[in-house]
C-alpha atoms as a PDB file:
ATOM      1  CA  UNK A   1      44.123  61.643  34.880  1.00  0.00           C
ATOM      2  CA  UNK A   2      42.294  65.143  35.203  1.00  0.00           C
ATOM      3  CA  UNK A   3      43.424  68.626  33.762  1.00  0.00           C
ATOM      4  CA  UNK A   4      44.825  69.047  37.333  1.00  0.00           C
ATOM      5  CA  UNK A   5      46.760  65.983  37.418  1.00  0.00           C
ATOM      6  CA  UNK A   6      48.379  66.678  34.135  1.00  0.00           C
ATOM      7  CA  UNK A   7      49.058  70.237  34.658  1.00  0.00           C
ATOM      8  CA  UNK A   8      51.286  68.989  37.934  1.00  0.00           C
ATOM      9  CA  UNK A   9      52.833  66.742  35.845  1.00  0.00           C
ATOM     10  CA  UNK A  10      53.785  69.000  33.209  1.00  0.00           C
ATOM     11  CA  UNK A  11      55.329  71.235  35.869  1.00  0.00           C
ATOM     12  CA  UNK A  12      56.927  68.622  37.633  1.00  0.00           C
ATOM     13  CA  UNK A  13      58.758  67.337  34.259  1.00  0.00           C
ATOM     14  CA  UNK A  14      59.385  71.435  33.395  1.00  0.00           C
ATOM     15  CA  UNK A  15      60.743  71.914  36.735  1.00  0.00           C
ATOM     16  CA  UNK A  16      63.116  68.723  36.722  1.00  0.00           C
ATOM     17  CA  UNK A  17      64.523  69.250  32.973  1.00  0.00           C
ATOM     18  CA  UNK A  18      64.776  72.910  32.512  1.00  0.00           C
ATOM     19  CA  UNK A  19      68.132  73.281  33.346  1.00  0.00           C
ATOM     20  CA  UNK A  20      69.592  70.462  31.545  1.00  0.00           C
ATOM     21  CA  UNK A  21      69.484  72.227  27.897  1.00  0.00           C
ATOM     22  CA  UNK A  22      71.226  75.071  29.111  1.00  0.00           C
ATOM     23  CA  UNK A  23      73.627  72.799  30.669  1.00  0.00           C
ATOM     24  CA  UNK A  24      74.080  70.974  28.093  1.00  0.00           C
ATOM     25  CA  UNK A  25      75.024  73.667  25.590  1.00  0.00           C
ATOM     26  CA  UNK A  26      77.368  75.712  27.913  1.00  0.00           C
ATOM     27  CA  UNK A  27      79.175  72.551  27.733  1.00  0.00           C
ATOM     28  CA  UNK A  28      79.856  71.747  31.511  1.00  0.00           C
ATOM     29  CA  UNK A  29      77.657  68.505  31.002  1.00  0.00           C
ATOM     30  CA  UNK A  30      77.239  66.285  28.002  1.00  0.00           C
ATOM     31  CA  UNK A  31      74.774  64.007  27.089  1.00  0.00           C
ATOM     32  CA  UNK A  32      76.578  61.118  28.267  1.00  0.00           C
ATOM     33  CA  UNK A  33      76.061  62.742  31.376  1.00  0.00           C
ATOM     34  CA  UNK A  34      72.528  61.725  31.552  1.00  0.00           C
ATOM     35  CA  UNK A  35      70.332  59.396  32.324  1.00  0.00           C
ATOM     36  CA  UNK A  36      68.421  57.424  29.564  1.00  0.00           C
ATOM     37  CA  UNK A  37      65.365  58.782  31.796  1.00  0.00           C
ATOM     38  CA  UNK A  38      66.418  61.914  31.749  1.00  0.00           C
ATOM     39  CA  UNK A  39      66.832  62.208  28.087  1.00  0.00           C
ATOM     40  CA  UNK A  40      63.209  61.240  27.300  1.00  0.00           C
ATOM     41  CA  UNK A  41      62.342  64.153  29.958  1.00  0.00           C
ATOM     42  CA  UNK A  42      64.588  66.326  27.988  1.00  0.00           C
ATOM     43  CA  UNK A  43      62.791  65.316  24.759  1.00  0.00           C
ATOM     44  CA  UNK A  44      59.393  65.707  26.332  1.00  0.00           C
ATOM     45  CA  UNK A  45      60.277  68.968  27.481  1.00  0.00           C
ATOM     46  CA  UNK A  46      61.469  69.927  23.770  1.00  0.00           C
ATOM     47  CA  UNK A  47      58.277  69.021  22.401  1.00  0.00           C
ATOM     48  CA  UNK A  48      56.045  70.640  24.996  1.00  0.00           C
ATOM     49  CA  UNK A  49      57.920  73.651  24.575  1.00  0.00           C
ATOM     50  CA  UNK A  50      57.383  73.547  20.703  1.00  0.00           C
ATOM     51  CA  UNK A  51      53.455  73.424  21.391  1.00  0.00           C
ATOM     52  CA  UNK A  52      52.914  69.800  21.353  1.00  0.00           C
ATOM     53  CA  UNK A  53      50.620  68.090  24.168  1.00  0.00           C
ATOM     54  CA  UNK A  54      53.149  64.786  26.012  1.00  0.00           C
ATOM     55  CA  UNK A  55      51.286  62.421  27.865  1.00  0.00           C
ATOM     56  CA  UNK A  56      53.444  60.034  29.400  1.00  0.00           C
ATOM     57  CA  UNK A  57      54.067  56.248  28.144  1.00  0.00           C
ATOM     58  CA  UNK A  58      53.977  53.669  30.608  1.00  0.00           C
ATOM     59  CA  UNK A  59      57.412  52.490  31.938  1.00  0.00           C
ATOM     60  CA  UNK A  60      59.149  49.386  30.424  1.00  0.00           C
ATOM     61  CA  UNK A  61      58.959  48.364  26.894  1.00  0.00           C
ATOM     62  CA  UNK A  62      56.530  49.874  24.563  1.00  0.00           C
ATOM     63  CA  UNK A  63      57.227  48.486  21.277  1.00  0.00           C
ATOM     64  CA  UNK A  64      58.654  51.401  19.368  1.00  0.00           C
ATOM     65  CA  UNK A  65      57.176  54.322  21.097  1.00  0.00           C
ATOM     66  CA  UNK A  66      59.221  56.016  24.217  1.00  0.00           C
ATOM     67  CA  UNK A  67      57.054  58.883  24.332  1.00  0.00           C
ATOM     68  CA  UNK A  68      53.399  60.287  21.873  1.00  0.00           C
ATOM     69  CA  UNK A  69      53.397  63.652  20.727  1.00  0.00           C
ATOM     70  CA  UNK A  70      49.920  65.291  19.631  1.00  0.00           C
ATOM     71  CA  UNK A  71      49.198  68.673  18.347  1.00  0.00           C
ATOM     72  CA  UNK A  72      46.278  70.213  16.097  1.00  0.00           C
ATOM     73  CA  UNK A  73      46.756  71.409  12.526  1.00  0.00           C
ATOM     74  CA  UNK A  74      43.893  72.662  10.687  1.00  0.00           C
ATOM     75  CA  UNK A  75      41.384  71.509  13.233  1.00  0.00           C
ATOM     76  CA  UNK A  76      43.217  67.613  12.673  1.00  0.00           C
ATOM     77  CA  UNK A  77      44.777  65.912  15.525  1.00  0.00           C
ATOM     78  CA  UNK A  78      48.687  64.839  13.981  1.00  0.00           C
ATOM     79  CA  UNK A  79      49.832  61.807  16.600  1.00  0.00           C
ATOM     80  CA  UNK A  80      53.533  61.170  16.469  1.00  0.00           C
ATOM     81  CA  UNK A  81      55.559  58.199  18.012  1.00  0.00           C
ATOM     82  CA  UNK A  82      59.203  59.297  19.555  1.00  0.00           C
ATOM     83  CA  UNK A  83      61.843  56.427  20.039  1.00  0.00           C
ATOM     84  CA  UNK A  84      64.342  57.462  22.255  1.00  0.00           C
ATOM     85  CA  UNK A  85      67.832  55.878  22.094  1.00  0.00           C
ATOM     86  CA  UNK A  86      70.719  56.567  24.231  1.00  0.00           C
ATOM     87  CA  UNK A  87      73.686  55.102  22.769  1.00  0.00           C
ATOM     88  CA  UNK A  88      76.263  55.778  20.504  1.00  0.00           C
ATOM     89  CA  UNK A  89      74.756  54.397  17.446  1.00  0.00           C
ATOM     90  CA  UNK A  90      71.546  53.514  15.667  1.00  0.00           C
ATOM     91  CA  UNK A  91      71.190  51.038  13.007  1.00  0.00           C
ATOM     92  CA  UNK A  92      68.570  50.595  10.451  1.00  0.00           C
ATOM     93  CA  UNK A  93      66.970  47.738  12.172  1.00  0.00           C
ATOM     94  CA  UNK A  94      66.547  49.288  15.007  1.00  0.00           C
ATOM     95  CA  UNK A  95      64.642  51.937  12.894  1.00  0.00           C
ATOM     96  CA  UNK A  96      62.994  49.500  10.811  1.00  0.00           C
ATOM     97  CA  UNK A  97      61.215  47.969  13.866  1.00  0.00           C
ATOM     98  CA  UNK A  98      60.741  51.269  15.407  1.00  0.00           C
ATOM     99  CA  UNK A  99      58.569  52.139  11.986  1.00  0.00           C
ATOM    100  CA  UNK A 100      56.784  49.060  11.947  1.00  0.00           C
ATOM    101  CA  UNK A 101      55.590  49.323  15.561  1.00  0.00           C
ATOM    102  CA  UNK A 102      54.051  52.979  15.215  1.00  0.00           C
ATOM    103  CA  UNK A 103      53.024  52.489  11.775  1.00  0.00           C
ATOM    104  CA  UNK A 104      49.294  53.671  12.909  1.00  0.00           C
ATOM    105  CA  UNK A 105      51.266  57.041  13.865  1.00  0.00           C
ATOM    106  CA  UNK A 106      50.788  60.044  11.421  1.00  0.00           C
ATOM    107  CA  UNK A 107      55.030  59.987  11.826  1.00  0.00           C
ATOM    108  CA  UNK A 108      57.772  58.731  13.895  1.00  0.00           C
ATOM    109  CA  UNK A 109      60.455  60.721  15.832  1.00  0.00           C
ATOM    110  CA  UNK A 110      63.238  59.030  16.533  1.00  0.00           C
ATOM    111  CA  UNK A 111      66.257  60.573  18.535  1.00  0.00           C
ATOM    112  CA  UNK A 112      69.184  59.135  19.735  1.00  0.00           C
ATOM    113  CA  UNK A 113      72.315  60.833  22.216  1.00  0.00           C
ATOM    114  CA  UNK A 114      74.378  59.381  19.730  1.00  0.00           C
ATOM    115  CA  UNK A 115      74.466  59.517  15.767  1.00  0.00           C
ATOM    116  CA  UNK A 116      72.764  57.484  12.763  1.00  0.00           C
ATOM    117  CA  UNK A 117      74.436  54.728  10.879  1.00  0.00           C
ATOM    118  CA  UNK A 118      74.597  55.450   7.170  1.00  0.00           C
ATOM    119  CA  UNK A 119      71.891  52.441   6.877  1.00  0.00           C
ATOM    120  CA  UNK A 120      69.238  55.077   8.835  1.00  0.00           C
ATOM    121  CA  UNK A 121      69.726  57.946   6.573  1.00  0.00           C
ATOM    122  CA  UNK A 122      69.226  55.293   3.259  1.00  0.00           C
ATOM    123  CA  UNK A 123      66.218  54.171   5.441  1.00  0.00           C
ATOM    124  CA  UNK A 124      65.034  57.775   5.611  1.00  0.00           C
ATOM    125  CA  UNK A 125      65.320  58.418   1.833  1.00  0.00           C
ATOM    126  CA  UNK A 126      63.101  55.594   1.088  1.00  0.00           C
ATOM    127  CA  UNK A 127      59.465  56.032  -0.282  1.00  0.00           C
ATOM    128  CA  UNK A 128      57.651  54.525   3.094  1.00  0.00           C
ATOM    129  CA  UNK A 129      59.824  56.523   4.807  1.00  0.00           C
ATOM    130  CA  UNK A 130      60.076  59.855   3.955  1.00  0.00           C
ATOM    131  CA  UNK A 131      57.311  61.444   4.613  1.00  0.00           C
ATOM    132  CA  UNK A 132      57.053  59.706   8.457  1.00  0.00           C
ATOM    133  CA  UNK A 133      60.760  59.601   9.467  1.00  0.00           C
ATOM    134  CA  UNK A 134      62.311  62.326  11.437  1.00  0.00           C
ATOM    135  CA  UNK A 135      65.586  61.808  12.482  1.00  0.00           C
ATOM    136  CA  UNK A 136      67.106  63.549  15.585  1.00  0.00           C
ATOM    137  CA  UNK A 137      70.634  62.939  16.685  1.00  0.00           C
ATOM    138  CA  UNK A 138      72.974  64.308  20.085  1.00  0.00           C
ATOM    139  CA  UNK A 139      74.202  67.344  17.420  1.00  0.00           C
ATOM    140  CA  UNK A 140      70.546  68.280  16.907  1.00  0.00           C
ATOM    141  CA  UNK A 141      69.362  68.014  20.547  1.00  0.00           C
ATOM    142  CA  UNK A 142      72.548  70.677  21.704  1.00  0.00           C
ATOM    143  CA  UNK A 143      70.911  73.047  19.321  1.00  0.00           C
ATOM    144  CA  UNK A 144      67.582  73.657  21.172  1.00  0.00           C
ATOM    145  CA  UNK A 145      67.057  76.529  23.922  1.00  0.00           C
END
């Protein structure tokens, strides 16, 4: 895709999830209002807006990677995986294969409408983990603009 293509595509996804936050936090809509589709736009959108270049992955089943996040930090591209779950509740194996697929990722994000099982947060504490894991549940997506 060219610089053209992707800036129409950026738009696009800006112009279809911009309103959703702000719906979302006055509370007239919850996030079981939403698609699973639109929740990954919502999270792309998040992301771009925090500086970070989202290129789309393909529909269907990616093996542990919903969308790729890339930015620059001291002249060193940082690639991050983002699961995307929308349910009520994640468990650690669900996290556990999410980490294994994207292990050539600098991190994985992994958000979820819902909330974390205990399991997930004893996941996150753990050496391999640690430094890789960030954890993003329904409370933490209501706080972003």
């Amino acid at each position: 895709m060219d610089a053209r293509g992707e800036n129409d595509e950026r738009t696009q996804l800006h112009l279809a999830t911009s309103n959703i936050p702000a719906t979302l936090r006055s509370q007239t809509s919850t996030l079981d209002d939403i698609t699973w589709s639109q929740l990954e736009d919502v999270v792309a959108e998040l992301l771009s807006a925090n500086g970070m270049e989202v290129p789309r992955v393909r529909p269907g089943p990616q093996g542990g990677k919903d969308l790729i996040a890339r930015t620059w930090v001291l002249d060193e591209p940082i690639t991050m995986a983002v699961e995307i779950k929308h349910k009520n509740t994640v468990k650690p194996g669900e996290v556990r294969d999410a980490m294994f697929a994207s292990q050539y990722y600098n991190s994985l994000m992994f958000v979820t409408s819902g909330g974390f099982a205990a399991g997930v947060l004893r996941e996150r504490a753990t050496y391999n983990s640690h430094m890789r894991l960030i954890l993003k549940d329904g409370v933490a997506l209501r706080g972003y603009p």
